[in-house]
Structures are given as C-alpha cells and as structure tokens.
Protein backbone atom coordinates (compact mmCIF):
# COMPACT_ATOMS: atom_id res chain seq x y z
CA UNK A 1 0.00 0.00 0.00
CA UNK A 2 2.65 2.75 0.80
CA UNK A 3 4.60 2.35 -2.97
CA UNK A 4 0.71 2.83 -4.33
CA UNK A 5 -0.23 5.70 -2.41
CA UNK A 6 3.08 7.42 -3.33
CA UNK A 7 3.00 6.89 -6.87
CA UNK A 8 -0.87 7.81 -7.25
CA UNK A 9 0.24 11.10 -4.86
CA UNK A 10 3.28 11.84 -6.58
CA UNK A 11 1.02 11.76 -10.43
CA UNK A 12 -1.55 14.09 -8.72
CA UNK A 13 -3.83 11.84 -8.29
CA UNK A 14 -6.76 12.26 -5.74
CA UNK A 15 -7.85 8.75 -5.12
CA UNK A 16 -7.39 4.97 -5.62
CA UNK A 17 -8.49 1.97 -6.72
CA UNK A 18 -8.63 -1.17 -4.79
CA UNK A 19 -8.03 -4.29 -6.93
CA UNK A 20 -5.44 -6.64 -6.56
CA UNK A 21 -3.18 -5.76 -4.19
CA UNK A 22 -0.31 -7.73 -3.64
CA UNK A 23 -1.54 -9.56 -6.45
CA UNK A 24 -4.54 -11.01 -4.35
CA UNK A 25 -8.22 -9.85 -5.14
CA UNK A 26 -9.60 -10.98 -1.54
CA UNK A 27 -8.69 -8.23 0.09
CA UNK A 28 -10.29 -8.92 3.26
CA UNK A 29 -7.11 -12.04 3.03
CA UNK A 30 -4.44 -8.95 3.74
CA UNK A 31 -3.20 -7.57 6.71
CA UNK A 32 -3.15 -4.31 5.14
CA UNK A 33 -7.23 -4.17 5.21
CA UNK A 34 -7.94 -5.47 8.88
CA UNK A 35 -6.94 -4.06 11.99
CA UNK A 36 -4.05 -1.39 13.24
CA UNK A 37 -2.69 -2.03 9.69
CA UNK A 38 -6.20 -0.73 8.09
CA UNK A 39 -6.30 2.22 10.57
CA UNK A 40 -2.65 3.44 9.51
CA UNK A 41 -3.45 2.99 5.96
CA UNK A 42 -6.36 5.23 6.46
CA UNK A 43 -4.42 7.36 7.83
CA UNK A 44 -1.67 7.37 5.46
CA UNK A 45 -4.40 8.02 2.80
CA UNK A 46 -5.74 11.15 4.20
CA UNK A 47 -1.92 12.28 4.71
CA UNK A 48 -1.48 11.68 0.79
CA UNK A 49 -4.12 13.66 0.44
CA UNK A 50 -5.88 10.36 -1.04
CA UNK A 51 -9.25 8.48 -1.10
CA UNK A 52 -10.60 4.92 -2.28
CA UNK A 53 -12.24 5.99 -5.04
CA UNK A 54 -13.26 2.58 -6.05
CA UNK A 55 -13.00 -1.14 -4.68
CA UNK A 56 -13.00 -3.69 -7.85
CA UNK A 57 -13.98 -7.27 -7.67
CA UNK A 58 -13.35 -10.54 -9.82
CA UNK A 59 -16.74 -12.16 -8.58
CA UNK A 60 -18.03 -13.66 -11.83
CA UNK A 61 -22.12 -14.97 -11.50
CA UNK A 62 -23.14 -14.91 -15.30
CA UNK A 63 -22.47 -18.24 -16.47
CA UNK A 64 -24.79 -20.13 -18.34
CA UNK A 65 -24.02 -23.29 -16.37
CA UNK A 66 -26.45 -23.27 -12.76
CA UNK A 67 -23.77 -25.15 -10.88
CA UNK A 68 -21.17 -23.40 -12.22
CA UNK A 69 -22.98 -20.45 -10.88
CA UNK A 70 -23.94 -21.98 -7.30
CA UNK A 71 -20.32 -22.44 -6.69
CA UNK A 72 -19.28 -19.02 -7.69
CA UNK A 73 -21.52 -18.18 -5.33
CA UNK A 74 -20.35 -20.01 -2.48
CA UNK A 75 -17.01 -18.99 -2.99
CA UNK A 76 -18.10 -15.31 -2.36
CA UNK A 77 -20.53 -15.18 0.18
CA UNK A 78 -19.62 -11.68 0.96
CA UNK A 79 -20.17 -10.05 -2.16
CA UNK A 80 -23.68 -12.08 -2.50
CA UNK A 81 -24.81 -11.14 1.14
CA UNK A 82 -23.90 -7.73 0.60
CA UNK A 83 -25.30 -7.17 -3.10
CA UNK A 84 -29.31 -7.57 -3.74
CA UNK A 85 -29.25 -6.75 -7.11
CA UNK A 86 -27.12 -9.70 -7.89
CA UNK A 87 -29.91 -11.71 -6.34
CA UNK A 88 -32.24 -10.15 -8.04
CA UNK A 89 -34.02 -8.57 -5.42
C-alpha cells in the first residue's frame, strides 16, 4: 500500500483503486485491510491527500451453467450477502 499511495500522490492523483493488491483480489485475506494495519493505511491516505475511489472485484455470477454459478456463489458469500441486485431482489 505505501509504494501505491506514493506513486498515485506523486502523479496528482486524488484517489485509488482497490483491486489486486499484492496480487490477491480478496482483500479482506491482507493484513493491510484489517486491523491497526487498516487504521494506519487510512491514515496514510488522508496524509497523501488520497481516497478509495473505487473497490474492484473478480466475482463472476453470469455463467450459463447453474452449478457453475452456485459455486461461484459459495465462494463469495460476501459479495452475495452484501449485493441484492445480484440476487435479483
């Protein structure tokens, strides 16, 4: 996280975008984005002058196969608890 918020700081950027860091996609997996390690990187945003502008996900639910589908979703429980339309609420 520090090399990204330097580089997007340094190129005048005024935010981020959250997708694989560390070269994982499961963010919740990092250090970085759970406890004193997410607090200082909050802080070390707002220092940069930075926000997360967006957080970017490789859940995939469209395939034409229903079990292909069903396991998809219970691989990412999070992102289907947390997103109605995808249930099609």
């Amino acid at each position: 996280m520090p090399q990204i918020m330097e580089v997007a700081a340094d190129a005048g950027y005024d935010g981020i975008e959250l997708r694989f860091v560390e070269g994982e996609d499961s963010l919740w997996k990092l250090a970085a984005f759970s406890g004193t390690q997410m607090a200082a990187n909050r802080r070390a945003l707002a220092d940069h002058g930075l926000m997360i502008a967006c957080v970017d996900t490789s859940c995939r639910f469209h395939s034409p196969d229903a079990r292909e589908r069903e396991a998809r979703r219970a691989r990412n429980p999070r992102f289907w608890r947390h997103n109605p339309a995808r249930r099609g609420s």
